[in-house]
PDB file of N, CA and C in Angstrom:
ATOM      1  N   UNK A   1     -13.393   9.277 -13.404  1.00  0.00           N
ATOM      2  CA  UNK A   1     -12.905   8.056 -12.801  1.00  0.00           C
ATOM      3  C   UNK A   1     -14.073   7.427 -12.037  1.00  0.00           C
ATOM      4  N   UNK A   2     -14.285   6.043 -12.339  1.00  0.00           N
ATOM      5  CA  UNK A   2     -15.223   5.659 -11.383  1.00  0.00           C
ATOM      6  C   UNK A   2     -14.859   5.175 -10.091  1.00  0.00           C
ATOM      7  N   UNK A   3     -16.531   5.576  -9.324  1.00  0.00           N
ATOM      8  CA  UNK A   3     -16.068   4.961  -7.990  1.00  0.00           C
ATOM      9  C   UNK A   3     -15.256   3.775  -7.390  1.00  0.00           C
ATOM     10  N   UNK A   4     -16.209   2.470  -8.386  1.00  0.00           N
ATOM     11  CA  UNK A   4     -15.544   1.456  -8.092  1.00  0.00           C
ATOM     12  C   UNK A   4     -13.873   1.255  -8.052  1.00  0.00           C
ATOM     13  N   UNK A   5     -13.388   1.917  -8.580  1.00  0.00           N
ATOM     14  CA  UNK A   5     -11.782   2.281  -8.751  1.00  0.00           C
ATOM     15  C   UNK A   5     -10.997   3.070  -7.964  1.00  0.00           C
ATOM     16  N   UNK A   6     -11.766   4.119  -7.741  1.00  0.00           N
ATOM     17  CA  UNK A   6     -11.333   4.544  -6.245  1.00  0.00           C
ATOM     18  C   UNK A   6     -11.545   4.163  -5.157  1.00  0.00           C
ATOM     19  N   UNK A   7     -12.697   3.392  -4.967  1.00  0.00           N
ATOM     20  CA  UNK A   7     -12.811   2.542  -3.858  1.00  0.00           C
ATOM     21  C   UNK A   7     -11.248   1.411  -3.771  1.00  0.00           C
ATOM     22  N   UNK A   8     -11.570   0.586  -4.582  1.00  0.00           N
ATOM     23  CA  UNK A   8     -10.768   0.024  -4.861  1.00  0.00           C
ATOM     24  C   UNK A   8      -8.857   0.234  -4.431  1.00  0.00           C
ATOM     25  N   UNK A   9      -8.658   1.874  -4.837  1.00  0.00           N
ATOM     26  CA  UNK A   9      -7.521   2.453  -4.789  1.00  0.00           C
ATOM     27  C   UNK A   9      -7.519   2.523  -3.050  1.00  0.00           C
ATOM     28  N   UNK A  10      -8.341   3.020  -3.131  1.00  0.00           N
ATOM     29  CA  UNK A  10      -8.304   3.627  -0.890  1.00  0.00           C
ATOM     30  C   UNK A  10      -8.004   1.945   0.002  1.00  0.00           C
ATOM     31  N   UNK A  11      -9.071   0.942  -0.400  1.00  0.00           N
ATOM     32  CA  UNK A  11      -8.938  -0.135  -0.164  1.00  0.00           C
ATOM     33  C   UNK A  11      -7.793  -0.779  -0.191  1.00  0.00           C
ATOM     34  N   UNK A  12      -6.829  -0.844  -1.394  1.00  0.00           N
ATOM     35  CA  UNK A  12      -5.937  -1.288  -1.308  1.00  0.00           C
ATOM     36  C   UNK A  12      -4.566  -1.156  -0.213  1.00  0.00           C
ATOM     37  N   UNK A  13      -4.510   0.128  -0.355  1.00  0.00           N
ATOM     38  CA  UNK A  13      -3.565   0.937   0.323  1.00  0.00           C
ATOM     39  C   UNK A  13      -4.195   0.518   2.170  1.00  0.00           C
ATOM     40  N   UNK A  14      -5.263   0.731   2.642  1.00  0.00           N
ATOM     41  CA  UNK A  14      -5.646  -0.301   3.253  1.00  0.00           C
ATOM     42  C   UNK A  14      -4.596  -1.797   3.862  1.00  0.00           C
ATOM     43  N   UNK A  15      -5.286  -2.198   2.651  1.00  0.00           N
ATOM     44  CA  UNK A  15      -4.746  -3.969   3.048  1.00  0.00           C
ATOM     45  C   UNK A  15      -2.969  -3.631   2.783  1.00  0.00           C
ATOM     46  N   UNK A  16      -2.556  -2.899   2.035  1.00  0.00           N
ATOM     47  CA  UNK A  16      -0.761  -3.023   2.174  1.00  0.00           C
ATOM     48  C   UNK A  16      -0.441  -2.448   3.910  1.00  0.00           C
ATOM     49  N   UNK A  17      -0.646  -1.805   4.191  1.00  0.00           N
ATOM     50  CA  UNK A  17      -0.768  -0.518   4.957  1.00  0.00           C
ATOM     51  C   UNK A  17       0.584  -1.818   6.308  1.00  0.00           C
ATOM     52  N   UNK A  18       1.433  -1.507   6.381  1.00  0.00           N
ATOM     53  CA  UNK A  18       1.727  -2.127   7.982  1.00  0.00           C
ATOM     54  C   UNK A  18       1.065  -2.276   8.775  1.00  0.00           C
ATOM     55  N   UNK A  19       1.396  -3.011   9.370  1.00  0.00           N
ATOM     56  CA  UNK A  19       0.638  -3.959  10.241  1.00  0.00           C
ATOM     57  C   UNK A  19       1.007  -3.249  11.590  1.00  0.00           C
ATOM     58  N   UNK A  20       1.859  -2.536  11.746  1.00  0.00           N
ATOM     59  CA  UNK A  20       2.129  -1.692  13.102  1.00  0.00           C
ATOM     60  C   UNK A  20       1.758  -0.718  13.288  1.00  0.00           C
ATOM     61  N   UNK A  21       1.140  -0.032  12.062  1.00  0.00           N
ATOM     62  CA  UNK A  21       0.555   1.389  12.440  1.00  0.00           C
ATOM     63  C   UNK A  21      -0.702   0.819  12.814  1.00  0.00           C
ATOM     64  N   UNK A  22      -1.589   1.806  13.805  1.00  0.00           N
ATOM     65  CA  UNK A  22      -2.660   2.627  14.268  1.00  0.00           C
ATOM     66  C   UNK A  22      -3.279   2.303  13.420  1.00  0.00           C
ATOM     67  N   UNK A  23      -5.020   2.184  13.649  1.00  0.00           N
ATOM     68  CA  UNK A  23      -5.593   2.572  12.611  1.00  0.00           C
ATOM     69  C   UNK A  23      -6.199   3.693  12.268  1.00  0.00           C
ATOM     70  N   UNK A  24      -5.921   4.444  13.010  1.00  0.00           N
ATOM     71  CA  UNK A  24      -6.297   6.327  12.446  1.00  0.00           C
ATOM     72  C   UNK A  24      -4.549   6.479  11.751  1.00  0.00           C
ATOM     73  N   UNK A  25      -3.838   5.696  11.710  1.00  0.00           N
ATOM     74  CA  UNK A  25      -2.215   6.123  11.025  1.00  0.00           C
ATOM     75  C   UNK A  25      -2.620   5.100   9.321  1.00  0.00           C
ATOM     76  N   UNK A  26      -3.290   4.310   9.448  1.00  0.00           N
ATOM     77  CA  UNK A  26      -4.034   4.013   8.640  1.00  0.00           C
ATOM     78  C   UNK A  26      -4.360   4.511   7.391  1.00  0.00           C
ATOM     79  N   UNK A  27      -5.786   4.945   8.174  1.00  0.00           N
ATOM     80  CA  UNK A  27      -6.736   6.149   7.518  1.00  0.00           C
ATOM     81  C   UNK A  27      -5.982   7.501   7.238  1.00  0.00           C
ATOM     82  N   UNK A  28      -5.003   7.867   7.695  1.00  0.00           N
ATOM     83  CA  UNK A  28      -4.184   9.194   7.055  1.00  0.00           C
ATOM     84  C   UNK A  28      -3.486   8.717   5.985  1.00  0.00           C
ATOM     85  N   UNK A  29      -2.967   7.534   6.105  1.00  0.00           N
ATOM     86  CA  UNK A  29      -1.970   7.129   4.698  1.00  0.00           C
ATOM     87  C   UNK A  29      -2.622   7.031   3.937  1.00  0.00           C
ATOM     88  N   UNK A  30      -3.747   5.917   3.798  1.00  0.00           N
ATOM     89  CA  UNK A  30      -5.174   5.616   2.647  1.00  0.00           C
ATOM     90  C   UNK A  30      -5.544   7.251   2.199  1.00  0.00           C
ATOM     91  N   UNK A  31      -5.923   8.299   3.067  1.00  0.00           N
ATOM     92  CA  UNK A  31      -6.617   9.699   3.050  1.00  0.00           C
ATOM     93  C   UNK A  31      -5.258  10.392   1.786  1.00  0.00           C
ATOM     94  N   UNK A  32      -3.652  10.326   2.560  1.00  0.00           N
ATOM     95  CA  UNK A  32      -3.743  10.998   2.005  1.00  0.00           C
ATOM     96  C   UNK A  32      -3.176  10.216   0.893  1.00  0.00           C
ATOM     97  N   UNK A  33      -2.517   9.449   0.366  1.00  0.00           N
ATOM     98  CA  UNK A  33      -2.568   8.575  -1.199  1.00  0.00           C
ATOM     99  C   UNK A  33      -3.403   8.487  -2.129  1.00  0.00           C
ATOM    100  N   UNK A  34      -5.227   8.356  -1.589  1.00  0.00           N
ATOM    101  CA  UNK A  34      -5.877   8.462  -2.150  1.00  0.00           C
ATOM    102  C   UNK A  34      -5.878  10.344  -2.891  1.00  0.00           C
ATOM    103  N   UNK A  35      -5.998  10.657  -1.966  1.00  0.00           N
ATOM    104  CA  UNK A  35      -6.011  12.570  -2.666  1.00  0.00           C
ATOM    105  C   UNK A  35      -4.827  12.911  -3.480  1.00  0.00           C
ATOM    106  N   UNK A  36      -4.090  12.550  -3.308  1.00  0.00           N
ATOM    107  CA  UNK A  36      -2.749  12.270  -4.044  1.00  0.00           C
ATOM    108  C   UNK A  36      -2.846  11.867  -5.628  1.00  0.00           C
ATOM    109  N   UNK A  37      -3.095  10.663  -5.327  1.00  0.00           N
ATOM    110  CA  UNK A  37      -3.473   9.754  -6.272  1.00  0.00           C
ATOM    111  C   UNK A  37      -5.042  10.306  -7.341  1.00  0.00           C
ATOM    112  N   UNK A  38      -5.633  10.876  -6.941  1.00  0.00           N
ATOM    113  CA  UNK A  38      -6.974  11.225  -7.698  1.00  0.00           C
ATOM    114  C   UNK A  38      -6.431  12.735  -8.450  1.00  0.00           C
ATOM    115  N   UNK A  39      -5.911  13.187  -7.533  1.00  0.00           N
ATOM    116  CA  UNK A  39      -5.822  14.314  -8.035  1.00  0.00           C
ATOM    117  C   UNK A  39      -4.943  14.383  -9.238  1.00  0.00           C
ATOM    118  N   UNK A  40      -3.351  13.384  -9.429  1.00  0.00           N
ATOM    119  CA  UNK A  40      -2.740  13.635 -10.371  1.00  0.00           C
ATOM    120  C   UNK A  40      -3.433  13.261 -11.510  1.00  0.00           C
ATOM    121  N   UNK A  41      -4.529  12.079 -11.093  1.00  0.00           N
ATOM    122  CA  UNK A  41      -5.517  11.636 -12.642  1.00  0.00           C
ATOM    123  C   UNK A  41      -6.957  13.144 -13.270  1.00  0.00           C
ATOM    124  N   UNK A  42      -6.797  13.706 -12.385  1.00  0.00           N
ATOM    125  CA  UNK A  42      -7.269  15.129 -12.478  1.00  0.00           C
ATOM    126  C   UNK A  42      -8.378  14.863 -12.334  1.00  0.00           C
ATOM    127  N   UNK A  43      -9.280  14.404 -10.973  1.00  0.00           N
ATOM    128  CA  UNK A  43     -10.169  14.222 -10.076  1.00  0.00           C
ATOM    129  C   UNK A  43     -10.594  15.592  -9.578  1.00  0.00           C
ATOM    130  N   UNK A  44     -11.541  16.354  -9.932  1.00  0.00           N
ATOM    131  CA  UNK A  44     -12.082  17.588  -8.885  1.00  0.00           C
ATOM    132  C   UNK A  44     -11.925  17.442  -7.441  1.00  0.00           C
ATOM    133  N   UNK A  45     -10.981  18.464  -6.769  1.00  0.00           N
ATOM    134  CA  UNK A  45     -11.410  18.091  -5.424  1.00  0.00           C
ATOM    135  C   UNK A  45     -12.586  18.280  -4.756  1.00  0.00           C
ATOM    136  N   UNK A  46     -13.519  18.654  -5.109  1.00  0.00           N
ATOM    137  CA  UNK A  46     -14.868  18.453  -4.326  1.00  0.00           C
ATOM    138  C   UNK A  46     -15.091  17.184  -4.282  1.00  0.00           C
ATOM    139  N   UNK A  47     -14.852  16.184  -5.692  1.00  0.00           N
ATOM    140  CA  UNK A  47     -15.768  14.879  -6.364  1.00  0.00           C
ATOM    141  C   UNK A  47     -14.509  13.732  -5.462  1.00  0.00           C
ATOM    142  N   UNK A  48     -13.260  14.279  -5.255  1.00  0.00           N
ATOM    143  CA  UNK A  48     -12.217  13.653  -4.224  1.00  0.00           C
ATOM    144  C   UNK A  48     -13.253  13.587  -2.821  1.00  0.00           C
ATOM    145  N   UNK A  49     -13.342  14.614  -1.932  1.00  0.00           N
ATOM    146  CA  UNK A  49     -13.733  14.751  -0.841  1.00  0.00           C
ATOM    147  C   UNK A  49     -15.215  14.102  -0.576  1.00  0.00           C
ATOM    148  N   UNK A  50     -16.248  14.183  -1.487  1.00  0.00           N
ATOM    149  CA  UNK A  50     -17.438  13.524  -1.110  1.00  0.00           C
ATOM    150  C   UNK A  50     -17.046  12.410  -1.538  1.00  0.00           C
ATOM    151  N   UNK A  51     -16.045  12.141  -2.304  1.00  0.00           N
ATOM    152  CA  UNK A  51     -15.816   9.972  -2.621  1.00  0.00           C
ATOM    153  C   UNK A  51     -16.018  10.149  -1.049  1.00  0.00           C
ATOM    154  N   UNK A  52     -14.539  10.369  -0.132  1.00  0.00           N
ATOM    155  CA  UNK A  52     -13.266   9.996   1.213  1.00  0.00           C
ATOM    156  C   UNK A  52     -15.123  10.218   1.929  1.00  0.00           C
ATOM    157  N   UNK A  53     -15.335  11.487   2.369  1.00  0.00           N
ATOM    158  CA  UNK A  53     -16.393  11.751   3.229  1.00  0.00           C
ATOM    159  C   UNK A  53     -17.955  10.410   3.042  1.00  0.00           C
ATOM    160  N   UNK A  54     -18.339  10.360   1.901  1.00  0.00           N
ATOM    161  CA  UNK A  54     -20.230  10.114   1.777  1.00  0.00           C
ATOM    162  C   UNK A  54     -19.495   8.288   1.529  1.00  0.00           C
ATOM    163  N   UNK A  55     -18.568   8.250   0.410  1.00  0.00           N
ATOM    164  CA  UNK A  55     -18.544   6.940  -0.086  1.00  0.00           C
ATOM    165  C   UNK A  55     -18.082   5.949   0.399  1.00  0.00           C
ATOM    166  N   UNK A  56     -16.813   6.521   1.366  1.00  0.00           N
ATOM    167  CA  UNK A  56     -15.835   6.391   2.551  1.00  0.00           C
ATOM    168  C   UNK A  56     -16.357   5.812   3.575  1.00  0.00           C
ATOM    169  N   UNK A  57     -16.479   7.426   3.696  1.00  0.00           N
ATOM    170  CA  UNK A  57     -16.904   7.304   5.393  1.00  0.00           C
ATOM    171  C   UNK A  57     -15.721   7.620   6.236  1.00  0.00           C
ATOM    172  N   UNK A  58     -14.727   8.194   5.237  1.00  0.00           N
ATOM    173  CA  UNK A  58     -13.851   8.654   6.263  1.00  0.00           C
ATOM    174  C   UNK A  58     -14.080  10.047   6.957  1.00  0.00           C
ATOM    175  N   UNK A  59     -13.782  10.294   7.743  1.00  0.00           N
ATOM    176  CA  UNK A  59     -13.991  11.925   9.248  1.00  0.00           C
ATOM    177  C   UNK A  59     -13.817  12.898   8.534  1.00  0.00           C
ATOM    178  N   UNK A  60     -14.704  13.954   8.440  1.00  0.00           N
ATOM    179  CA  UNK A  60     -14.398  15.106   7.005  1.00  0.00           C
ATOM    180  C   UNK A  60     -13.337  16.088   7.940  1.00  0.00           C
ATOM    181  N   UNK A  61     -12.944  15.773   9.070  1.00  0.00           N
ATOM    182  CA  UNK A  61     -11.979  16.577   9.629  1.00  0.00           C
ATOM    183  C   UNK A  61     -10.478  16.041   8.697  1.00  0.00           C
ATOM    184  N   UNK A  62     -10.606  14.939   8.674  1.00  0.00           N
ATOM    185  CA  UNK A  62      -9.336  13.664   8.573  1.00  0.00           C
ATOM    186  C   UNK A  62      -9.052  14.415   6.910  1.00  0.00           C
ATOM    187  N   UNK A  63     -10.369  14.503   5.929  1.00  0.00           N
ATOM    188  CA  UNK A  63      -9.979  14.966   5.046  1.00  0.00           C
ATOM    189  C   UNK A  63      -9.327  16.285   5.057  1.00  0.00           C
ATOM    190  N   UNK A  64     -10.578  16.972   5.507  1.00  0.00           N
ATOM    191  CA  UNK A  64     -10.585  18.513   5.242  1.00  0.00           C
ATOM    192  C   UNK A  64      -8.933  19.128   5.904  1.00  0.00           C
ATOM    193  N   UNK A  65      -8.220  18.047   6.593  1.00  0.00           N
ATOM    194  CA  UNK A  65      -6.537  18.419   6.955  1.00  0.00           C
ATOM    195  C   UNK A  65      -5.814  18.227   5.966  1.00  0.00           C
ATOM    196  N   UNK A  66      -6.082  17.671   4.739  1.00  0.00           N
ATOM    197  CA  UNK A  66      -5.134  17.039   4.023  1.00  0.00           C
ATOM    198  C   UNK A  66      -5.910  17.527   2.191  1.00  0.00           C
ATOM    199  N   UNK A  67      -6.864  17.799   2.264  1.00  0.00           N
ATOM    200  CA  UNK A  67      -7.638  17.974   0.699  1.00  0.00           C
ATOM    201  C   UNK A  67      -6.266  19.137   0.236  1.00  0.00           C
ATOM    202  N   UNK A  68      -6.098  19.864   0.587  1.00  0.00           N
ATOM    203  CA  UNK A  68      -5.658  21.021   0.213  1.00  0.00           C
ATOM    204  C   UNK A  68      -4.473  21.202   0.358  1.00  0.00           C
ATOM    205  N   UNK A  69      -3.600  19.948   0.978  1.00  0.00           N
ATOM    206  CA  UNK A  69      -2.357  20.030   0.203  1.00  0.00           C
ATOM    207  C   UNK A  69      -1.327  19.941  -0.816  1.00  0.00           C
ATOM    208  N   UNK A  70      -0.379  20.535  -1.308  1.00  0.00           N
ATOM    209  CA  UNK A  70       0.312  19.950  -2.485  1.00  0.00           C
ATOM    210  C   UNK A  70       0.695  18.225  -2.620  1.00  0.00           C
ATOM    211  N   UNK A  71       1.320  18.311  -3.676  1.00  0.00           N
ATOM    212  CA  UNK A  71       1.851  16.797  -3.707  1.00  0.00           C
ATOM    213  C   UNK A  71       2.742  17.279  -2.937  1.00  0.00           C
ATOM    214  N   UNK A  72       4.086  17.428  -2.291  1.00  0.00           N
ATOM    215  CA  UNK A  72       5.286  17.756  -1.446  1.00  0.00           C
ATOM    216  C   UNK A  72       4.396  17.455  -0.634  1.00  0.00           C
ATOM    217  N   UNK A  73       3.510  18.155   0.070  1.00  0.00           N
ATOM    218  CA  UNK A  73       3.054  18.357   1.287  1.00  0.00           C
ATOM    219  C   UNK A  73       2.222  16.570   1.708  1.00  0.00           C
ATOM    220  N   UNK A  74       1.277  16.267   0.758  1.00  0.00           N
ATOM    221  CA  UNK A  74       1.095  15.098   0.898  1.00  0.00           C
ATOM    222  C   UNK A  74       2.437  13.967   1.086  1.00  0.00           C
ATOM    223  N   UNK A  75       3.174  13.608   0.130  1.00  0.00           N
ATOM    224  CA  UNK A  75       4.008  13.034   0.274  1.00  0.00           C
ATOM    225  C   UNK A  75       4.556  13.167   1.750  1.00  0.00           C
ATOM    226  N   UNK A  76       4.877  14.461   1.818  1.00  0.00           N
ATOM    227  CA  UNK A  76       5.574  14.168   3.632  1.00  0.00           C
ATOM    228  C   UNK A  76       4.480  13.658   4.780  1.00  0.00           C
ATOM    229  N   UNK A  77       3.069  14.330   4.583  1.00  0.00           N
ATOM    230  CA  UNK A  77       2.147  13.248   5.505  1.00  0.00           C
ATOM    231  C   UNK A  77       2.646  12.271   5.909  1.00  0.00           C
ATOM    232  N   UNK A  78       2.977  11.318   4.390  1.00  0.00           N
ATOM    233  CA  UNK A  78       2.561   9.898   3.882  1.00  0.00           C
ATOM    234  C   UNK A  78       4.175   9.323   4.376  1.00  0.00           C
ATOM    235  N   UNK A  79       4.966   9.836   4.275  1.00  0.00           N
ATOM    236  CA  UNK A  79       6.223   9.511   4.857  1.00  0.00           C
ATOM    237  C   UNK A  79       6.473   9.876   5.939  1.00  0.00           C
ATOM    238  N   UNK A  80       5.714  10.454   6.886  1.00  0.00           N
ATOM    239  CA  UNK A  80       5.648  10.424   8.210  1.00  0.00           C
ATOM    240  C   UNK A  80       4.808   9.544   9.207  1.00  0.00           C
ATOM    241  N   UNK A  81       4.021   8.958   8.107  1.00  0.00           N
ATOM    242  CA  UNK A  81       3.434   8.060   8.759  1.00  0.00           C
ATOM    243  C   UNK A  81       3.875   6.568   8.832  1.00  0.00           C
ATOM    244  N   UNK A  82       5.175   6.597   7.077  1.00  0.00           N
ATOM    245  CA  UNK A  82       5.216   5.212   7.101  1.00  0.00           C
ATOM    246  C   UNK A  82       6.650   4.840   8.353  1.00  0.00           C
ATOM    247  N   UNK A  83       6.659   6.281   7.842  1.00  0.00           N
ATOM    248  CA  UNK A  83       8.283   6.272   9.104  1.00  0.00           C
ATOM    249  C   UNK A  83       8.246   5.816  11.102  1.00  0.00           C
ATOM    250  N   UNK A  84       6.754   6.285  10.857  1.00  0.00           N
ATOM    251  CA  UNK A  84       6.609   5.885  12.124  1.00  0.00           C
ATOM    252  C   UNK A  84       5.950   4.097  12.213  1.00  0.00           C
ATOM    253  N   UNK A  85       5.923   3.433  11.150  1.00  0.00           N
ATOM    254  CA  UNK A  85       5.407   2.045  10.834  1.00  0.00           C
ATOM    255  C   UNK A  85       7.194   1.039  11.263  1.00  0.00           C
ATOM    256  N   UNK A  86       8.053   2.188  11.238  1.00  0.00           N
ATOM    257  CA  UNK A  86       9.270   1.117  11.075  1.00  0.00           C
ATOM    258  C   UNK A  86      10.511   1.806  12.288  1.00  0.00           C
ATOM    259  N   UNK A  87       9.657   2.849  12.913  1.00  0.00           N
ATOM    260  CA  UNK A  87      10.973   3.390  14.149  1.00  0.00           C
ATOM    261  C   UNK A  87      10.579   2.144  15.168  1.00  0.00           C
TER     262      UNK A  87
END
């Protein structure tokens, strides 16, 4: 997969993102959708993590919490964050 496309993917999610979350609530939704998202197209997670980390620039803490979860586990991140976009 090329970069430009995953850029692209993180970016987007980005600009949808509510307008009431945080922007570190942000960067966890983008973080974890993007890992989500790469991985079901069968993205190496190393070649995932240096995109988010070198290409990014997102906090390799921010990743390194979230690289290694399942889809379930992502998904609930990602719905805990949007949940808190609309309490």
């Amino acid at each position: 997969m090329n970069r430009t496309f995953m850029t692209g993917y993180y970016q987007g999610v980005v600009e949808v993102a509510p307008a009431s979350l945080s922007a570190a609530q942000v960067d966890e939704l983008a973080v974890t959708m993007t890992i989500q998202h790469l991985r079901h197209a069968g993205v190496a997670i190393t070649t995932i993590h240096d995109f988010l980390v070198d290409d990014i620039g997102v906090d390799a803490r921010l990743v390194a919490r979230f690289i290694n979860l399942n889809a379930d586990q992502l998904e609930t991140a990602q719905a805990k964050v949007l949940a808190a976009a609309f309490s």
